[in-house]
Protein backbone atom coordinates (compact mmCIF):
# COMPACT_ATOMS: atom_id res chain seq x y z
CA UNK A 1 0.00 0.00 0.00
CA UNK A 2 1.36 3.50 -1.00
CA UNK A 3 1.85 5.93 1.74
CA UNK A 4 0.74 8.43 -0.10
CA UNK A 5 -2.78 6.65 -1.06
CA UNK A 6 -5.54 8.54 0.71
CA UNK A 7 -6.94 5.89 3.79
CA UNK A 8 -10.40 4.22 3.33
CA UNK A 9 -13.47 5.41 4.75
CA UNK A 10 -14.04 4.33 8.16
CA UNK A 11 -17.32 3.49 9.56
CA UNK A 12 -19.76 6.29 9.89
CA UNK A 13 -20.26 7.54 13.85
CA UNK A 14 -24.18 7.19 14.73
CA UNK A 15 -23.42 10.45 16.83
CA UNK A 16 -22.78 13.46 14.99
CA UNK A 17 -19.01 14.62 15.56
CA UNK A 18 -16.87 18.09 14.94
CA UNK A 19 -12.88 18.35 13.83
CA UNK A 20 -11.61 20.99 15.92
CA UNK A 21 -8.90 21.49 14.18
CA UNK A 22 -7.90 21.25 10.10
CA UNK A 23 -6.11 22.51 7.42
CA UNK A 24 -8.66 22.22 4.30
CA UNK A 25 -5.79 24.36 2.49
CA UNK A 26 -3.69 22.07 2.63
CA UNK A 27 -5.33 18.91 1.59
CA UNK A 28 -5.77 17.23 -1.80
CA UNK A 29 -9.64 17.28 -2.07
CA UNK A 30 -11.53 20.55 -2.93
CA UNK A 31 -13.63 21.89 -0.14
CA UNK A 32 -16.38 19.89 -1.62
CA UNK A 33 -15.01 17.32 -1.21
CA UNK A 34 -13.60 16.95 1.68
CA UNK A 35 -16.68 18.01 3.40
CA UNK A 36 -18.74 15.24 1.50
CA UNK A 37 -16.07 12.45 2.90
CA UNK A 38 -16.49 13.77 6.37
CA UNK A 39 -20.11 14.35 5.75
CA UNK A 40 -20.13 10.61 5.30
CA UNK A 41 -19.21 9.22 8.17
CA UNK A 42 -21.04 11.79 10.55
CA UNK A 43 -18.44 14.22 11.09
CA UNK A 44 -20.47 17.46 10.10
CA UNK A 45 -18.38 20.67 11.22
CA UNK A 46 -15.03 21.36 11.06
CA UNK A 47 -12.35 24.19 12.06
CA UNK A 48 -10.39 25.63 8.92
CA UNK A 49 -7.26 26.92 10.98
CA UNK A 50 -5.28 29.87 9.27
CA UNK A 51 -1.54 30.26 9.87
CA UNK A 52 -0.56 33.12 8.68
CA UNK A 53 -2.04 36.26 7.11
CA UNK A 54 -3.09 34.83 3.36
CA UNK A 55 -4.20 31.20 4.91
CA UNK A 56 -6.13 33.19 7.44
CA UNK A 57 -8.19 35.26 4.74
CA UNK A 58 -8.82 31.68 3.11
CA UNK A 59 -10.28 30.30 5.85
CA UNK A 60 -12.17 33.40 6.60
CA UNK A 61 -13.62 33.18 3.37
CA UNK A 62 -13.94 29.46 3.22
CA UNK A 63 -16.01 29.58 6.28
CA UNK A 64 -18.27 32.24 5.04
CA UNK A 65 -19.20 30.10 1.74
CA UNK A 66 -19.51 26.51 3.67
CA UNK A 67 -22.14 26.37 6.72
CA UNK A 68 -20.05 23.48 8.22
CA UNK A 69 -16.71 25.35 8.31
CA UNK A 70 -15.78 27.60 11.29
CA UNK A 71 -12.51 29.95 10.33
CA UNK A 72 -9.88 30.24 13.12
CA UNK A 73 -7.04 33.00 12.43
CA UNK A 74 -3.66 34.03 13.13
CA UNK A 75 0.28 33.86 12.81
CA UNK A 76 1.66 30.61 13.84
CA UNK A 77 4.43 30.81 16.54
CA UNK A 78 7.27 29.89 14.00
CA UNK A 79 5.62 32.84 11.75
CA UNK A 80 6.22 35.31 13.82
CA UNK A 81 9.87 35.40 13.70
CA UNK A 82 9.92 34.75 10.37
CA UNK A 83 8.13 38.08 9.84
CA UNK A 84 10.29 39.58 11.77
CA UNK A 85 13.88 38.35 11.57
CA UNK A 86 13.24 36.70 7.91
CA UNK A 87 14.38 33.12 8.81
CA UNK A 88 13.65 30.25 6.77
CA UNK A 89 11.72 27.69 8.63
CA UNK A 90 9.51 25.38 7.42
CA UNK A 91 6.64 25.32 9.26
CA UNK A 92 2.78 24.40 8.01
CA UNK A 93 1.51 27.11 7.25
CA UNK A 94 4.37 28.87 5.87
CA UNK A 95 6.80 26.66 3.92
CA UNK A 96 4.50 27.65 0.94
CA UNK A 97 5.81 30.95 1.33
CA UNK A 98 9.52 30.38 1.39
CA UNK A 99 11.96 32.74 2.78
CA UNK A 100 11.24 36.31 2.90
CA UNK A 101 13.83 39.33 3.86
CA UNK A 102 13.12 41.08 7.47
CA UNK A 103 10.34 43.31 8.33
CA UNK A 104 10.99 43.67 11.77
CA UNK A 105 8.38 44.79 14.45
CA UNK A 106 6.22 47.25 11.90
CA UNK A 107 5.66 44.33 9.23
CA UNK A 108 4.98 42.04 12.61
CA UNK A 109 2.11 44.75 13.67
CA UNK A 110 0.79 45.17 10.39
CA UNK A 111 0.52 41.71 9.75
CA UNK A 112 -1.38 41.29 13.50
CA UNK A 113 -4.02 44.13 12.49
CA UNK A 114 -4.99 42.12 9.54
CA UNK A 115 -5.81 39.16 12.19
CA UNK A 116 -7.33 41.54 14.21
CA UNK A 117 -9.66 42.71 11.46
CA UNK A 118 -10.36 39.31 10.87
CA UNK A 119 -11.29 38.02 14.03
CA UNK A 120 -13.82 40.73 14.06
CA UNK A 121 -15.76 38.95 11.48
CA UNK A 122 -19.39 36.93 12.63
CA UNK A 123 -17.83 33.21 10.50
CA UNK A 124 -14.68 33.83 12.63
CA UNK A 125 -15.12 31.63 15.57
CA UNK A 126 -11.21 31.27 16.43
CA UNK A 127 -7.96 32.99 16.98
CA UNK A 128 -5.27 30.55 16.42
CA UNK A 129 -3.11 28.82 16.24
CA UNK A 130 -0.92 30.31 18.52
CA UNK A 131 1.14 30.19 21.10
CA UNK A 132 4.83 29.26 21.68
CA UNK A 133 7.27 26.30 19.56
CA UNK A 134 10.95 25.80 20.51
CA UNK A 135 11.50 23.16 18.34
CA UNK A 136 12.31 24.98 15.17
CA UNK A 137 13.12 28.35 16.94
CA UNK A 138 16.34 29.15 18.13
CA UNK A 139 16.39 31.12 21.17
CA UNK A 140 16.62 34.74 19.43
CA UNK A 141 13.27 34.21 17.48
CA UNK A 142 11.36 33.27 21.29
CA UNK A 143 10.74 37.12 21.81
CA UNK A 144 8.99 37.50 18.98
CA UNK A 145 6.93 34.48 19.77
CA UNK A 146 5.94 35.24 23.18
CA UNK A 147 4.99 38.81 21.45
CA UNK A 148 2.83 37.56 18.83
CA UNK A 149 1.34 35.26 21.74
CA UNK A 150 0.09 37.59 23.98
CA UNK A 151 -1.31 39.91 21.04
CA UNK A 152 -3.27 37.06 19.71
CA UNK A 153 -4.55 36.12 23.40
CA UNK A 154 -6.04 39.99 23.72
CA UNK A 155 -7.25 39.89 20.10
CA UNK A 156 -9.16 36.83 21.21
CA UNK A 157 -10.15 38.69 24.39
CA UNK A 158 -11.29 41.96 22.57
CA UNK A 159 -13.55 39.92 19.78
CA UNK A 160 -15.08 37.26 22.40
CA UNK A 161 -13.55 34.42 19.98
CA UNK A 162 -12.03 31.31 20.76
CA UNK A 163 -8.25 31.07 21.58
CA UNK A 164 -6.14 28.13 19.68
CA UNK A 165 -3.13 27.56 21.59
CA UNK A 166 -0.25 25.49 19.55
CA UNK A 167 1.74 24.38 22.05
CA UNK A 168 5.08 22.39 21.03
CA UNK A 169 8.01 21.96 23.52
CA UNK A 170 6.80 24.80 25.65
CA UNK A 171 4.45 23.54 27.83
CA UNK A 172 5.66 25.78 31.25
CA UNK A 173 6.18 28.93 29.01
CA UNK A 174 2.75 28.75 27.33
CA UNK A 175 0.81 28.08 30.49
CA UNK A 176 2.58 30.91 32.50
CA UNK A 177 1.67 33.76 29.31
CA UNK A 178 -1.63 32.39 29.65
CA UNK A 179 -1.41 32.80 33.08
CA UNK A 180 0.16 36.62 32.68
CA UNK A 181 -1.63 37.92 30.35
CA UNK A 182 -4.87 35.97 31.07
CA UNK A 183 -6.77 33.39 29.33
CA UNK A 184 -9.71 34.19 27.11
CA UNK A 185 -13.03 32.42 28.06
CA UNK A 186 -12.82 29.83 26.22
CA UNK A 187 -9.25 28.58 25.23
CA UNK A 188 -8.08 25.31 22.97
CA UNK A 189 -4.56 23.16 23.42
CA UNK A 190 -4.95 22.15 19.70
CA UNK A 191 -2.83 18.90 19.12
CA UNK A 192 -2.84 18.50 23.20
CA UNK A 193 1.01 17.36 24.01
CA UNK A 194 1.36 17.66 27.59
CA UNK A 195 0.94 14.76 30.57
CA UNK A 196 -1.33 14.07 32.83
CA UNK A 197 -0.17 16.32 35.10
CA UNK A 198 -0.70 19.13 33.23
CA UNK A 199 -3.94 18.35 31.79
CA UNK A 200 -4.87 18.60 35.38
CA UNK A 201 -3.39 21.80 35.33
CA UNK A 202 -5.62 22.95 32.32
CA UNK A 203 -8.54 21.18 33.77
CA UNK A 204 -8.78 23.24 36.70
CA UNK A 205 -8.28 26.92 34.33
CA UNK A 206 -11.13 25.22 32.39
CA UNK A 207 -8.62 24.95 29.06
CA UNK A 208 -10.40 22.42 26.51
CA UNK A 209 -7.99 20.19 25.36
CA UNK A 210 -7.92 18.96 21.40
CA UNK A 211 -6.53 15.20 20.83
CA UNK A 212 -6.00 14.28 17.29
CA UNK A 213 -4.59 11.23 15.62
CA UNK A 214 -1.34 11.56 17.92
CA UNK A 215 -3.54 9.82 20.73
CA UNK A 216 -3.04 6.54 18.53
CA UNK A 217 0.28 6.29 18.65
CA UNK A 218 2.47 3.11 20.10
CA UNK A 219 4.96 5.36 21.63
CA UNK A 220 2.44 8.04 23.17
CA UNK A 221 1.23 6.27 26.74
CA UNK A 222 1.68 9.75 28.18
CA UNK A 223 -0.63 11.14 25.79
CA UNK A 224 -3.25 8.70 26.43
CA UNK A 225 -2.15 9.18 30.45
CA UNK A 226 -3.42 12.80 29.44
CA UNK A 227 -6.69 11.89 28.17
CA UNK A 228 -7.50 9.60 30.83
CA UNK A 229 -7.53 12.17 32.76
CA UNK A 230 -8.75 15.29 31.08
CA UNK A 231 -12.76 15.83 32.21
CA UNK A 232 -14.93 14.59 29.58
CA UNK A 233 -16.68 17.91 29.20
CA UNK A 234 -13.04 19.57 28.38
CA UNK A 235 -12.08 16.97 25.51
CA UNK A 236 -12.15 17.69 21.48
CA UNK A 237 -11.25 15.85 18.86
CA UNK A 238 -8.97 17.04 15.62
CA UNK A 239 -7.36 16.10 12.96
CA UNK A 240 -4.91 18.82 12.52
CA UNK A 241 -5.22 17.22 8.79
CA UNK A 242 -3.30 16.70 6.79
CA UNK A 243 -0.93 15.87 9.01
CA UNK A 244 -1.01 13.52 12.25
CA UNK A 245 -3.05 10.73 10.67
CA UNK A 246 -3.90 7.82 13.09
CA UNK A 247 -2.77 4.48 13.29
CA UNK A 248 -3.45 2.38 11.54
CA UNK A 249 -2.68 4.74 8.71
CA UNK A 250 -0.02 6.84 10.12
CA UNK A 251 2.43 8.10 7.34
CA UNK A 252 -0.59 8.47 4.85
CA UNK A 253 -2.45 11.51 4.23
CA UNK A 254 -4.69 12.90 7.06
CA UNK A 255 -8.66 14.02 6.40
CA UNK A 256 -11.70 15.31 8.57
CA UNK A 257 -13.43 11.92 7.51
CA UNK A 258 -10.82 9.98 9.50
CA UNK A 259 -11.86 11.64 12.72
CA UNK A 260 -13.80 8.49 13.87
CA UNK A 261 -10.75 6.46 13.77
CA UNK A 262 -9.67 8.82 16.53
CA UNK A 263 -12.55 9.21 18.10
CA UNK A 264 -13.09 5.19 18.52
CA UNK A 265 -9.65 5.26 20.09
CA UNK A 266 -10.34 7.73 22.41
CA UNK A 267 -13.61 6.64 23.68
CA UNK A 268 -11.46 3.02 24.59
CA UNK A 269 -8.84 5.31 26.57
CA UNK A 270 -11.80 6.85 28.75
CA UNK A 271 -13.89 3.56 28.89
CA UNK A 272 -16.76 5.31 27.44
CA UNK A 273 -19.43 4.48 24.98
CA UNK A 274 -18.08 6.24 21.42
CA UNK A 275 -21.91 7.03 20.87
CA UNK A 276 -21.37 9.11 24.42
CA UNK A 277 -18.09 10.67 23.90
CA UNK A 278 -18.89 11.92 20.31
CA UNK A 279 -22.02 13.70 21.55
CA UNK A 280 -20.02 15.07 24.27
CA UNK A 281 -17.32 16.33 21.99
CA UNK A 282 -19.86 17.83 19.52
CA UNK A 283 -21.45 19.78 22.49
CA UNK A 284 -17.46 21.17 23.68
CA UNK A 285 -16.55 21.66 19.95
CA UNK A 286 -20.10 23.93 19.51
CA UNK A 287 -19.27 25.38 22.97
CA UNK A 288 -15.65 26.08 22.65
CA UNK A 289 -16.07 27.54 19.36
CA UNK A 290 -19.63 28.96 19.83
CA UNK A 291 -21.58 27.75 17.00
């Protein structure tokens, strides 16, 4: 079997489900499409996630053509510095984009008002992804991060939207801005990567915490330590498509329809029916993102 051959479809969820978290923008299928697919096996709404100023617009408009699509906008983390500073990373959202000479702090606030305008639309349920990565930044691009960060968290505040915090080898740093600056109402670990001890931590702020194909890994026991866990009214489900794809199909390309692969796994982890734990998630994905 080619790794690059698109997984079958699963079996359809009796239960309605959302994806938290996707990148429509990034994956083979038209919109169309890949809404049909996920359509298919019960997974109705999803969250198109911008990361960076043109991706954000896309899901903006995306969102306002398609009922079942909720946009989410912002910079990345690794984006931020790469406005700034110019570097050369490859991140998701950007590698499209290739490298790009310095604009230093103006281009960074220029390119933060156009998320701000954004988030001010009514189809603009999200700000994010954000938040902090160290593990393709170097230690002179963190400022910038942590900048970006905390202007995202009080765009969030100032529109009443969701916040979508990417969190990646920064678990202590991202829960003391939130801490600092102060969490928005309703805030989203997309791609959840901490233990169980911290999804205590976010438990008790109230955080919802996303799980996506990750979950099913052999090597992540910690992860599903994590989920265990996490209250069942504080757990979402994601893709993070096209990447992240669940065992069995891990290496192959990632879709919304592929959420109930997840789903089934995480519903073993917590010992609860799947019929139970995708209505729950629905209900935290609808309240999370308020639609």
């Amino acid at each position: 079997m080619s790794r690059t051959e698109a997984p079958p479809l699963p079996e359809p969820l009796r239960v309605p489900v959302a994806d938290s978290h996707t990148h429509l923008d990034m994956q083979d299928a038209t919109v169309e499409e890949a809404l049909a697919r996920a359509a298919a096996v019960n997974v109705t709404a999803v969250v198109q996630v911008g990361c960076d100023v043109a991706g954000s617009r896309w899901a903006a408009e995306t969102a306002a053509a398609h009922p079942a699509v909720h946009a989410s906008v912002a910079l990345h983390p690794n984006e931020a510095p790469r406005i700034v500073h110019g570097y050369a990373e490859g991140t998701a959202g950007t590698a499209r984009q290739g490298a790009r000479e310095p604009g230093g702090r103006a281009a960074l606030d220029e390119a933060l008002a156009e998320i701000d305008a954004l988030a001010a639309l009514d189809h603009v349920r999200g700000v994010g992804e954000t938040g902090l990565d160290f593990f393709r930044t170097g230690p002179e691009g963190v400022a910038a991060q942590e900048e970006s960060f905390r202007a995202h968290i009080e765009i969030a505040k100032r529109h009443g939207k969701a916040l979508v915090i990417h969190d990646r080898d920064a678990h202590a740093d991202v829960l003391r801005v939130l801490a600092d600056a102060g969490a928005p109402e309703r805030t989203v670990f997309h791609c959840y990567s901490g233990d169980a001890d911290m999804a205590r931590i976010c438990a008790r702020a109230g955080y919802f915490m996303s799980f996506a194909g990750s979950v099913t890994f052999k090597n992540a026991q910690p992860l599903r330590d994590a989920l265990a866990v996490a209250p069942a009214e504080l757990v979402l489900v994601e893709t993070d498509a096209p990447f992240l794809t669940p065992a069995p199909y891990r290496g192959r390309p990632n879709a919304p329809y592929l959420i109930p692969v997840t789903l089934r796994a995480m519903a073993e982890v917590k010992g609860l029916d799947e019929d139970v734990l995708a209505a729950a998630v629905y209900d935290n994905t609808a309240r999370a993102f308020d639609f």
